[in-house]
Protein backbone atom coordinates (compact mmCIF):
# COMPACT_ATOMS: atom_id res chain seq x y z
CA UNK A 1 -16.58 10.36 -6.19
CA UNK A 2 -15.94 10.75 -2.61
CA UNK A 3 -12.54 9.47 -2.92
CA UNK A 4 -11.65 12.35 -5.21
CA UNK A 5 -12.52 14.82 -3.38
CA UNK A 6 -10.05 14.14 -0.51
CA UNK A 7 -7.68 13.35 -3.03
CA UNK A 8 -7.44 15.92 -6.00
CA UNK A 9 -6.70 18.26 -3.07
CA UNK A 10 -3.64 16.28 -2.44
CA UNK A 11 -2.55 16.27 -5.63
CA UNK A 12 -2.62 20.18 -6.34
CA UNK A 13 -0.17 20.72 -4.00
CA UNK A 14 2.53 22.95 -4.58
CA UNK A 15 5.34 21.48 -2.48
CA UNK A 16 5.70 18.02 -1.12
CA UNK A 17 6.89 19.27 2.58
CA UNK A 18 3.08 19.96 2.73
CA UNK A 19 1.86 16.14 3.01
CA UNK A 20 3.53 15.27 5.55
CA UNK A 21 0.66 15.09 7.95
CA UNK A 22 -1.35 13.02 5.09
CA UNK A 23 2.05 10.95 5.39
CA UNK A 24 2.15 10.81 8.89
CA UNK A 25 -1.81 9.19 8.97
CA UNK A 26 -1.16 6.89 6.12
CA UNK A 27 1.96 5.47 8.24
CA UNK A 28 -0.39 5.14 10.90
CA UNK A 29 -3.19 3.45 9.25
CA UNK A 30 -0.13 1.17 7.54
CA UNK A 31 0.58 0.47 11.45
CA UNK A 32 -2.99 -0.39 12.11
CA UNK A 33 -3.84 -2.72 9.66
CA UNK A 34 -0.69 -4.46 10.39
CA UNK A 35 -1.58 -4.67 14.19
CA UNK A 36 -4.95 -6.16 12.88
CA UNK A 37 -3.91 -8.76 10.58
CA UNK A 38 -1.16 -9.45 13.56
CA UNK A 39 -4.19 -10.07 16.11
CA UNK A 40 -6.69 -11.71 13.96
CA UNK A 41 -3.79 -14.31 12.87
CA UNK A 42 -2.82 -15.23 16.39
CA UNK A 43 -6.55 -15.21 17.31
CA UNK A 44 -6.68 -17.78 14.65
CA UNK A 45 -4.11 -20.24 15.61
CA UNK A 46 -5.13 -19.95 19.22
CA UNK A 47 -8.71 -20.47 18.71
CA UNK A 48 -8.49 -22.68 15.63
CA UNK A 49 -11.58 -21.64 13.83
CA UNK A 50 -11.61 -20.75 9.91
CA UNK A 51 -12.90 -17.24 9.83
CA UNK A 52 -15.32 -17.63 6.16
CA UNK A 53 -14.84 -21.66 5.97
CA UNK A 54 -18.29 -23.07 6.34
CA UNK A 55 -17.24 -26.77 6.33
CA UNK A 56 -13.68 -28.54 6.28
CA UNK A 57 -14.60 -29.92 2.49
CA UNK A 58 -14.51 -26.21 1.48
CA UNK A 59 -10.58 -25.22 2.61
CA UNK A 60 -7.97 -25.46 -0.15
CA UNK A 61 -4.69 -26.59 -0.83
CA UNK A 62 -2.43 -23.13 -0.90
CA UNK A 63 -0.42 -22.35 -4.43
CA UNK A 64 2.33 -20.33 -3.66
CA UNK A 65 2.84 -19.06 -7.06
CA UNK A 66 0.61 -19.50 -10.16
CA UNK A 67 1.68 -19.68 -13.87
CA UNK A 68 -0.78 -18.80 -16.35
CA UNK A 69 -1.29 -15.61 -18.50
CA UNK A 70 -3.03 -13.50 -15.92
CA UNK A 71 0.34 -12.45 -14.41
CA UNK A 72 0.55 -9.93 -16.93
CA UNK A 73 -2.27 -8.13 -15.34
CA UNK A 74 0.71 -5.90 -13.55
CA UNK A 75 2.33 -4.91 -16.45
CA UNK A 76 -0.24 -1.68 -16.79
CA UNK A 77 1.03 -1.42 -12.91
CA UNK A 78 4.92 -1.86 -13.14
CA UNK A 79 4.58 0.23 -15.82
CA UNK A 80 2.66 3.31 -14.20
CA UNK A 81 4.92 3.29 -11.19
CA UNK A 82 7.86 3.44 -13.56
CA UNK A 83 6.81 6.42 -15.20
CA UNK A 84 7.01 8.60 -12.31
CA UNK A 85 10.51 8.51 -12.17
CA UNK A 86 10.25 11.84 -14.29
CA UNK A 87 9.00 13.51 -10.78
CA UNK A 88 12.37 12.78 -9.76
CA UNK A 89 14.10 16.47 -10.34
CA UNK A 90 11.02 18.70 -8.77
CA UNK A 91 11.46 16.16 -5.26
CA UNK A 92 15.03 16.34 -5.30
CA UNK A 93 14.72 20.40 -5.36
CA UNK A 94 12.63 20.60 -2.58
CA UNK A 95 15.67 18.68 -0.37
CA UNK A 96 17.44 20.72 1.78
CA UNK A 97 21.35 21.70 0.13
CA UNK A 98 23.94 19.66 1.29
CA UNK A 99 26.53 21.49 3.19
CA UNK A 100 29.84 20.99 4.62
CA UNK A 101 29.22 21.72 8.33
């Protein structure tokens, strides 16, 4: 519930010039998490301990890729993020016209 308040705002928004601050934070918190994940992985390879591991008997061998039917769980996904491609025309009117200068 909180979450939509802060974000039906967004989405009533007439033009799209008028995010970019929300744009501007979500690069930065993009940044951030990125400097985090950087720092806790070198913390980890320096220090050597398993963050969550209780005992040695408990780490796993690491799949890299996993067949089974569960992969089309991001169909719904690929799907929604393809259908937005009909916003296409009101962002490309808000561009500034080309010119020949």
């Amino acid at each position: 519930a909180i979450l939509c308040i802060f974000i039906f705002p967004l989405c009533c928004m007439k033009k799209i010039d008028n995010l970019r601050w929300t744009s501007a934070l979500a690069v930065i918190s993009l940044c951030l998490v990125a400097v985090i994940v950087t720092l806790f992985t070198v913390d980890y390879f320096i220090s050597g301990d398993s963050y969550g591991i209780v005992n040695e008997s408990q780490r796993g061998e690491i799949e890299w890729f996993v067949f089974s039917t569960n992969i089309f769980v991001a169909v719904p996904i690929i799907a929604y993020s393809m259908a937005f491609h009909i916003q296409i025309p009101p962002v490309y009117q808000e561009l500034h016209k080309k010119t020949r200068e």
